[in-house]
PDB file of N, CA and C in Angstrom:
ATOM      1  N   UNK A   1      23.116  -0.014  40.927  1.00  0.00           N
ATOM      2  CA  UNK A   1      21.936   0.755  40.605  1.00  0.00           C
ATOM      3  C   UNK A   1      22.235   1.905  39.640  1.00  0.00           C
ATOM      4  N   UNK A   2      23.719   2.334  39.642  1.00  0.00           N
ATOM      5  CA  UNK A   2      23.742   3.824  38.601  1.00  0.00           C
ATOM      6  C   UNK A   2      23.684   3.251  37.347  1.00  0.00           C
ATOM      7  N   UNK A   3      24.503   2.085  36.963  1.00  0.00           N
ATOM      8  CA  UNK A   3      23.852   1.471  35.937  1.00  0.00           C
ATOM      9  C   UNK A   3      22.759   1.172  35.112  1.00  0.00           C
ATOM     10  N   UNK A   4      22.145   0.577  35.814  1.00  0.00           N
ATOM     11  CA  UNK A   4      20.504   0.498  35.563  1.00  0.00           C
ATOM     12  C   UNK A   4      19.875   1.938  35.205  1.00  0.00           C
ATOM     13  N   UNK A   5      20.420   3.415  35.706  1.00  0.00           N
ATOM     14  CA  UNK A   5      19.664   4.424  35.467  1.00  0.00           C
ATOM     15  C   UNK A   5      20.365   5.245  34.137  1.00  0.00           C
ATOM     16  N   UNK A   6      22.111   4.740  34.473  1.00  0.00           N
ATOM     17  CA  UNK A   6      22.543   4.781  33.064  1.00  0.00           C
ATOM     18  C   UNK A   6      22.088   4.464  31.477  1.00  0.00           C
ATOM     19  N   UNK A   7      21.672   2.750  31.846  1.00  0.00           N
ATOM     20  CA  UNK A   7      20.904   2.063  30.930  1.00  0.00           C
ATOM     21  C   UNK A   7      19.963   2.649  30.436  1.00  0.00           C
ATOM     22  N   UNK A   8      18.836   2.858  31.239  1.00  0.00           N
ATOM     23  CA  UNK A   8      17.387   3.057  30.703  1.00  0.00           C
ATOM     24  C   UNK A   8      17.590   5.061  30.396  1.00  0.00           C
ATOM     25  N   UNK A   9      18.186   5.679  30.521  1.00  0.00           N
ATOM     26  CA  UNK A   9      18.504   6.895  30.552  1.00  0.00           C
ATOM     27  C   UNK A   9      19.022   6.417  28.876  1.00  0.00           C
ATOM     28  N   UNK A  10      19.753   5.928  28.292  1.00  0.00           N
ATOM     29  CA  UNK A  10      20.814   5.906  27.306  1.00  0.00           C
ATOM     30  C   UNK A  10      19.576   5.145  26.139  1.00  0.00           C
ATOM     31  N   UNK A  11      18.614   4.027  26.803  1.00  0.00           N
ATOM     32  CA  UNK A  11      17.626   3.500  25.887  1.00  0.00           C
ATOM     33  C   UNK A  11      16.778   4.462  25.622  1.00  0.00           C
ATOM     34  N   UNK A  12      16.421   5.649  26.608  1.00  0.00           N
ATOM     35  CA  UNK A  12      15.252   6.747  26.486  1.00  0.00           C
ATOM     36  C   UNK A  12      15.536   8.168  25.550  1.00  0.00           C
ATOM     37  N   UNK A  13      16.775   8.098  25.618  1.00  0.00           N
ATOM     38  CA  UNK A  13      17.285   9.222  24.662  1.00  0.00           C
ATOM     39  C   UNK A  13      16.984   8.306  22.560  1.00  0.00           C
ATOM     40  N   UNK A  14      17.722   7.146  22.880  1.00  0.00           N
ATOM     41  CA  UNK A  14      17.770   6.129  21.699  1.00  0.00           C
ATOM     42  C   UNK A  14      16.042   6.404  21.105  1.00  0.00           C
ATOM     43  N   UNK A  15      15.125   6.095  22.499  1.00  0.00           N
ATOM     44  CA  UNK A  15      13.909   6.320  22.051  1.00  0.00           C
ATOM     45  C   UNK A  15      13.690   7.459  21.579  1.00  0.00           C
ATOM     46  N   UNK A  16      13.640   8.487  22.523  1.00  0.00           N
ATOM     47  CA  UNK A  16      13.782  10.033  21.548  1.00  0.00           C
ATOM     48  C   UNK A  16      13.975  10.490  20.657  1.00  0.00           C
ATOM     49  N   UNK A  17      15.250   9.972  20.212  1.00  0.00           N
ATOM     50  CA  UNK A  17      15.646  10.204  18.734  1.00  0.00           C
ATOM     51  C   UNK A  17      14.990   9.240  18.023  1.00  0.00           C
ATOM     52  N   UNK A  18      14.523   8.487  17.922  1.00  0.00           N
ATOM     53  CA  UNK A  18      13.663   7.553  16.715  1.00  0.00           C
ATOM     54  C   UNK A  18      12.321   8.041  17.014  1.00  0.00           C
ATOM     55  N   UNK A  19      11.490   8.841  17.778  1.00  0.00           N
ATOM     56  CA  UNK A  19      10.727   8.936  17.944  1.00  0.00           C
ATOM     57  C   UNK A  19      10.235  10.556  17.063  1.00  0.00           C
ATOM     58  N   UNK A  20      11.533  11.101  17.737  1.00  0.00           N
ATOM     59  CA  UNK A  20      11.191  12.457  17.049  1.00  0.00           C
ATOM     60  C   UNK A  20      11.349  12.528  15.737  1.00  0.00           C
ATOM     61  N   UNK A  21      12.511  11.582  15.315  1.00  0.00           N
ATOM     62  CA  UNK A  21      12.802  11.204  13.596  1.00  0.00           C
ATOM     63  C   UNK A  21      11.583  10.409  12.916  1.00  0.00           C
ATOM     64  N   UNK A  22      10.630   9.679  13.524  1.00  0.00           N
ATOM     65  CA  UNK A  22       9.415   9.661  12.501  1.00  0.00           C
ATOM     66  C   UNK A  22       8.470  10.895  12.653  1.00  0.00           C
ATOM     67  N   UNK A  23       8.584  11.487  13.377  1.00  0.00           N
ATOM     68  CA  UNK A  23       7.641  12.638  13.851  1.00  0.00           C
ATOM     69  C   UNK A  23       8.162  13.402  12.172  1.00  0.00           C
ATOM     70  N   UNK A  24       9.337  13.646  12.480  1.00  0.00           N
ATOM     71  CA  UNK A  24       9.745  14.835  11.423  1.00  0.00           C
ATOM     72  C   UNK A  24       9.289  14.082  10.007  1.00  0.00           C
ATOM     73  N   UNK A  25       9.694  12.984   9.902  1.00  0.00           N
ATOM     74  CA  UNK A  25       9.845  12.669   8.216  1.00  0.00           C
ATOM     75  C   UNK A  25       7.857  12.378   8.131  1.00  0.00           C
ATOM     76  N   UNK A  26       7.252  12.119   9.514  1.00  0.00           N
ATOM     77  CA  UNK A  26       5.688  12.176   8.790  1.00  0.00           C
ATOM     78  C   UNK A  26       4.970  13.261   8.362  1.00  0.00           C
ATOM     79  N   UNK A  27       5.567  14.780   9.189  1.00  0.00           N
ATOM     80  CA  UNK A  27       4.757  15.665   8.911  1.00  0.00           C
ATOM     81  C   UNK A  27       5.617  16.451   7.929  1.00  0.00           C
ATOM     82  N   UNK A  28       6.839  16.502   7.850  1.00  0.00           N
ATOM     83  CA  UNK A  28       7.861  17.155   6.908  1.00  0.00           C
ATOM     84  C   UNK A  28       7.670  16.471   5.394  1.00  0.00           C
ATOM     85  N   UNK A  29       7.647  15.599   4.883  1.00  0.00           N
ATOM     86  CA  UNK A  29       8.074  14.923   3.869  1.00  0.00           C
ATOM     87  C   UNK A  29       7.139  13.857   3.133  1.00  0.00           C
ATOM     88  N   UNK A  30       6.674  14.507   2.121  1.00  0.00           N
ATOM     89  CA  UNK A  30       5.465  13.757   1.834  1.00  0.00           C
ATOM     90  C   UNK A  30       6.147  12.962   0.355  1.00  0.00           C
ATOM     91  N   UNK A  31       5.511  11.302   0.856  1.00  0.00           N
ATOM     92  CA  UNK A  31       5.559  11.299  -0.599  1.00  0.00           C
ATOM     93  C   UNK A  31       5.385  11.140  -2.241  1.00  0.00           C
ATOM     94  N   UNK A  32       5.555  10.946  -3.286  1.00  0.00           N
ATOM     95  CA  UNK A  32       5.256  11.768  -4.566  1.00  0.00           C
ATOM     96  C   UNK A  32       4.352  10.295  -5.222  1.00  0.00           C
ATOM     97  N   UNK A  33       2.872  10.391  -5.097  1.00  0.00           N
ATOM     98  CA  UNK A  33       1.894   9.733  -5.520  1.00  0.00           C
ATOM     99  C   UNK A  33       2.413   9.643  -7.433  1.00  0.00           C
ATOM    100  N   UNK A  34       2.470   8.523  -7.679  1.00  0.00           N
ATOM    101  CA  UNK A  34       2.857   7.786  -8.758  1.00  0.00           C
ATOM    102  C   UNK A  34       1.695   6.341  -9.167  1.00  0.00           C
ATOM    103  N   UNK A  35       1.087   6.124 -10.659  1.00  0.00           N
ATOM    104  CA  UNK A  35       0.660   4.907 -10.443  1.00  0.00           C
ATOM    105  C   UNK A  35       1.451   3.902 -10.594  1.00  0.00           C
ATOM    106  N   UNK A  36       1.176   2.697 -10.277  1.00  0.00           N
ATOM    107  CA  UNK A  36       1.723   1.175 -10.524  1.00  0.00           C
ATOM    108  C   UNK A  36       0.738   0.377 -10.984  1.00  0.00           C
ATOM    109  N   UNK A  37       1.354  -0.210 -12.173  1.00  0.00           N
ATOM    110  CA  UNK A  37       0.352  -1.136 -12.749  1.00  0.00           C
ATOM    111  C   UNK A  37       1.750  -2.361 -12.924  1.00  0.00           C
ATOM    112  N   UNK A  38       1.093  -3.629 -12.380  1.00  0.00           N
ATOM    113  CA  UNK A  38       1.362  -5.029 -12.847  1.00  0.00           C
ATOM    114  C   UNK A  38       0.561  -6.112 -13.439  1.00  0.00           C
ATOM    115  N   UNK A  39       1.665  -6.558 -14.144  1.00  0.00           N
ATOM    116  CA  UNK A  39       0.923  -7.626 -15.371  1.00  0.00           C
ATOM    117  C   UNK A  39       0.323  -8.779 -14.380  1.00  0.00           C
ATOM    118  N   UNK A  40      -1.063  -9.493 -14.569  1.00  0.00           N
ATOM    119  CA  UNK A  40      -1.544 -10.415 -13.622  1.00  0.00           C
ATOM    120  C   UNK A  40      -1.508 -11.888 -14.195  1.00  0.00           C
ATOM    121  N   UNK A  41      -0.455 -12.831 -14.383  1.00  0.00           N
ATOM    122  CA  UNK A  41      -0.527 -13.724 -14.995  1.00  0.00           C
ATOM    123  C   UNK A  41      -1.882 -14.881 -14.829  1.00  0.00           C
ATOM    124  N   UNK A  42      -2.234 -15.426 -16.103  1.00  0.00           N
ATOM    125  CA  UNK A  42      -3.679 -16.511 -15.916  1.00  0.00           C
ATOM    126  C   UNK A  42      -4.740 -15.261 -15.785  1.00  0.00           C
ATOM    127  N   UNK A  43      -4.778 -14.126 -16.332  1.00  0.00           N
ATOM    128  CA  UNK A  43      -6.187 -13.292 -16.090  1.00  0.00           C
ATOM    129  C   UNK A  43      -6.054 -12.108 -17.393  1.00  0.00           C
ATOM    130  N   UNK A  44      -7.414 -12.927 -17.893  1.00  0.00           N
ATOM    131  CA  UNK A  44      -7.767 -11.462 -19.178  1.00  0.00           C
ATOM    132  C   UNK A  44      -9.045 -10.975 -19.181  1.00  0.00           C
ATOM    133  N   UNK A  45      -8.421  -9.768 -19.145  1.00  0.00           N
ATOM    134  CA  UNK A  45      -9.995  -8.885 -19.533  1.00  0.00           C
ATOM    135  C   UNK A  45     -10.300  -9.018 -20.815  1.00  0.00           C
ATOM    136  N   UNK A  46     -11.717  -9.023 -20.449  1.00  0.00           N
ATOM    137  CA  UNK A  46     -12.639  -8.878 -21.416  1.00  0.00           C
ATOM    138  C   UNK A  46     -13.697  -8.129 -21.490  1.00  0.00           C
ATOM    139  N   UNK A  47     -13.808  -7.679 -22.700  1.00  0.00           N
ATOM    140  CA  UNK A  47     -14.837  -5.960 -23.196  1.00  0.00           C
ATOM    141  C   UNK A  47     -16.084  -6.633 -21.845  1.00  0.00           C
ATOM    142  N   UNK A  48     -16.684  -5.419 -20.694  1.00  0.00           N
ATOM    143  CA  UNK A  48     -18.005  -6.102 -20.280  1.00  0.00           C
ATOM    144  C   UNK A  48     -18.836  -5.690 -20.669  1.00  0.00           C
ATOM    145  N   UNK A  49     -20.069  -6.573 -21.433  1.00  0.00           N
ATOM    146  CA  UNK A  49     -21.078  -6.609 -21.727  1.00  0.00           C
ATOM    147  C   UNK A  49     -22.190  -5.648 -21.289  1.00  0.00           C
ATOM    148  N   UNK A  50     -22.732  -4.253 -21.348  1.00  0.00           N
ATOM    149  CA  UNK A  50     -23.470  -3.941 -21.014  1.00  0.00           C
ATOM    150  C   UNK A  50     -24.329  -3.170 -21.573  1.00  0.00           C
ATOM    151  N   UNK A  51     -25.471  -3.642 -22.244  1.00  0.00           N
ATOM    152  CA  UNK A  51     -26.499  -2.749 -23.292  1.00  0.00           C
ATOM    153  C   UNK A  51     -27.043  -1.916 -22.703  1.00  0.00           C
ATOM    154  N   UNK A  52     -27.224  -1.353 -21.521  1.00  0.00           N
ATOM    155  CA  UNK A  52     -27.977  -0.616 -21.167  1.00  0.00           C
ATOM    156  C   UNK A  52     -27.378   0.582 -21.608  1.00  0.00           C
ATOM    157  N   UNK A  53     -26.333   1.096 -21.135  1.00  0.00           N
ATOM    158  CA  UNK A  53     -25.634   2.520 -21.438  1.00  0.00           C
ATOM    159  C   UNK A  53     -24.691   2.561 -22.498  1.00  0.00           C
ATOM    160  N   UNK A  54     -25.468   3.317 -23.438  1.00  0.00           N
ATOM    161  CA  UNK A  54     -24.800   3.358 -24.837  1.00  0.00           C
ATOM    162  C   UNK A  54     -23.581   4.603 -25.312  1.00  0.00           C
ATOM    163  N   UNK A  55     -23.842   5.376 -24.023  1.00  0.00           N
ATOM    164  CA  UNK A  55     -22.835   6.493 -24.432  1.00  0.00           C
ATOM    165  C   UNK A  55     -21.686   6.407 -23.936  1.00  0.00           C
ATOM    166  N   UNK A  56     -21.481   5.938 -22.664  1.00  0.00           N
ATOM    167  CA  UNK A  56     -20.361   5.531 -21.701  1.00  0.00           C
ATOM    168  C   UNK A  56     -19.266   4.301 -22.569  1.00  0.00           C
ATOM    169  N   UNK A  57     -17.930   4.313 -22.475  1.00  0.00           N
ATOM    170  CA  UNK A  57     -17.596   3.286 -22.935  1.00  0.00           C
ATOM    171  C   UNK A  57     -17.512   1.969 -22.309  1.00  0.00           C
ATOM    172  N   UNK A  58     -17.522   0.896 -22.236  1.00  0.00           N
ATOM    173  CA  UNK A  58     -17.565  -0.539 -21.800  1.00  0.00           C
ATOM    174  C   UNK A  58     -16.546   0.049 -21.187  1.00  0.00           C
ATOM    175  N   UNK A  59     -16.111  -1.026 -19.721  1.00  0.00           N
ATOM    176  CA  UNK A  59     -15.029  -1.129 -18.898  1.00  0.00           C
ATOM    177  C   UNK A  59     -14.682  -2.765 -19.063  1.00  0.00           C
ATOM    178  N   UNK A  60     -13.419  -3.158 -19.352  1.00  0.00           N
ATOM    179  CA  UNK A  60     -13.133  -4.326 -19.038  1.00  0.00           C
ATOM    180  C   UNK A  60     -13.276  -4.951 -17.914  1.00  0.00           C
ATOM    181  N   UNK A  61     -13.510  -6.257 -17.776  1.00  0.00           N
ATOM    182  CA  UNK A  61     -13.992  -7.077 -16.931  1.00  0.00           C
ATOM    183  C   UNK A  61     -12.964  -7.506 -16.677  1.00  0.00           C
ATOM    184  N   UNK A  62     -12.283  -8.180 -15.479  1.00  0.00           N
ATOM    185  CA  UNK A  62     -11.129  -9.353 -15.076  1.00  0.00           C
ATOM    186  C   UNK A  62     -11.548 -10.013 -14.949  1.00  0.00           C
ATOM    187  N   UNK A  63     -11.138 -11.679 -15.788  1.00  0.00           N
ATOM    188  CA  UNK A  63     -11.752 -13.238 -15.070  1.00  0.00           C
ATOM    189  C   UNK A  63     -10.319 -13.915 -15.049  1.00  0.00           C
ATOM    190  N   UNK A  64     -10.576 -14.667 -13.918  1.00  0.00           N
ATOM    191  CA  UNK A  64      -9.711 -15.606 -13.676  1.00  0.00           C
ATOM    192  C   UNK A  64     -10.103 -16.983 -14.775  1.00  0.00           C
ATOM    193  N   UNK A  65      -9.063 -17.682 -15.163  1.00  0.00           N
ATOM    194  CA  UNK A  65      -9.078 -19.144 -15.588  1.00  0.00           C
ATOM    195  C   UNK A  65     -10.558 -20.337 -14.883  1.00  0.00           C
ATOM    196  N   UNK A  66     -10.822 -20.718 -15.447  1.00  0.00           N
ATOM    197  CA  UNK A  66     -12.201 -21.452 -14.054  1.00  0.00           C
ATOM    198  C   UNK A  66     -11.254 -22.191 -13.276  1.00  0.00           C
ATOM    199  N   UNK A  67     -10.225 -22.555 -13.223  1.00  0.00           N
ATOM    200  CA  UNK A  67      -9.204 -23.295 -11.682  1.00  0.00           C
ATOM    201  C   UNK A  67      -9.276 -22.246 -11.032  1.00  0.00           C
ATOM    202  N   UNK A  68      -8.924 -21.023 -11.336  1.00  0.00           N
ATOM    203  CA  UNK A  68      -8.377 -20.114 -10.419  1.00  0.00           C
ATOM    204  C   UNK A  68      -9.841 -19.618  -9.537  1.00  0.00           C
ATOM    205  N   UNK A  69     -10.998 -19.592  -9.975  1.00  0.00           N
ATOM    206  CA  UNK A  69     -12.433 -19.034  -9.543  1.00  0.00           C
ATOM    207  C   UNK A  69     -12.417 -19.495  -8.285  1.00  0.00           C
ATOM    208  N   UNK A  70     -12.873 -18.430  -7.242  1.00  0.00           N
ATOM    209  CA  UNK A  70     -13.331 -18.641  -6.007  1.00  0.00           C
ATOM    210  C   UNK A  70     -14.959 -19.324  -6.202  1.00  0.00           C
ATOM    211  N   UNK A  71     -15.243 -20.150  -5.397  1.00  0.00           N
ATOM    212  CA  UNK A  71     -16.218 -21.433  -5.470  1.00  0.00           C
ATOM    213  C   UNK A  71     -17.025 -20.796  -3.955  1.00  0.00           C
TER     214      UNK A  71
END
């Protein structure tokens, strides 16, 4: 039986320390917002079409290939 209290005594500390170590690095350590852009192979934008608003500039559109189109 001292075993067993050895054990779970030795797993509960193990827990402790991983527990308190995300504690620290979530509220301590933030981190540094960067964008990411990746190339999307089989997909081109194209200028979108919209006459209504003439002052705003067009936003490109993404289309897939027609294989790739959700149906």
């Amino acid at each position: 039986m001292p075993t067993l209290f050895r054990f779970l005594a030795v797993l509960g500390t193990i827990a402790g320390v991983v527990a308190g170590s995300l504690y620290v690095l979530a509220e301590y350590f933030q981190p540094e917002p960067k964008e990411i852009s990746k190339a999307l192979r089989n997909v081109k934008a194209h200028p979108h079409e919209d006459t209504a608003s003439t002052t705003a500039p067009a936003e490109p559109a993404i289309t897939a290939p027609p294989s790739h189109r959700a149906q």
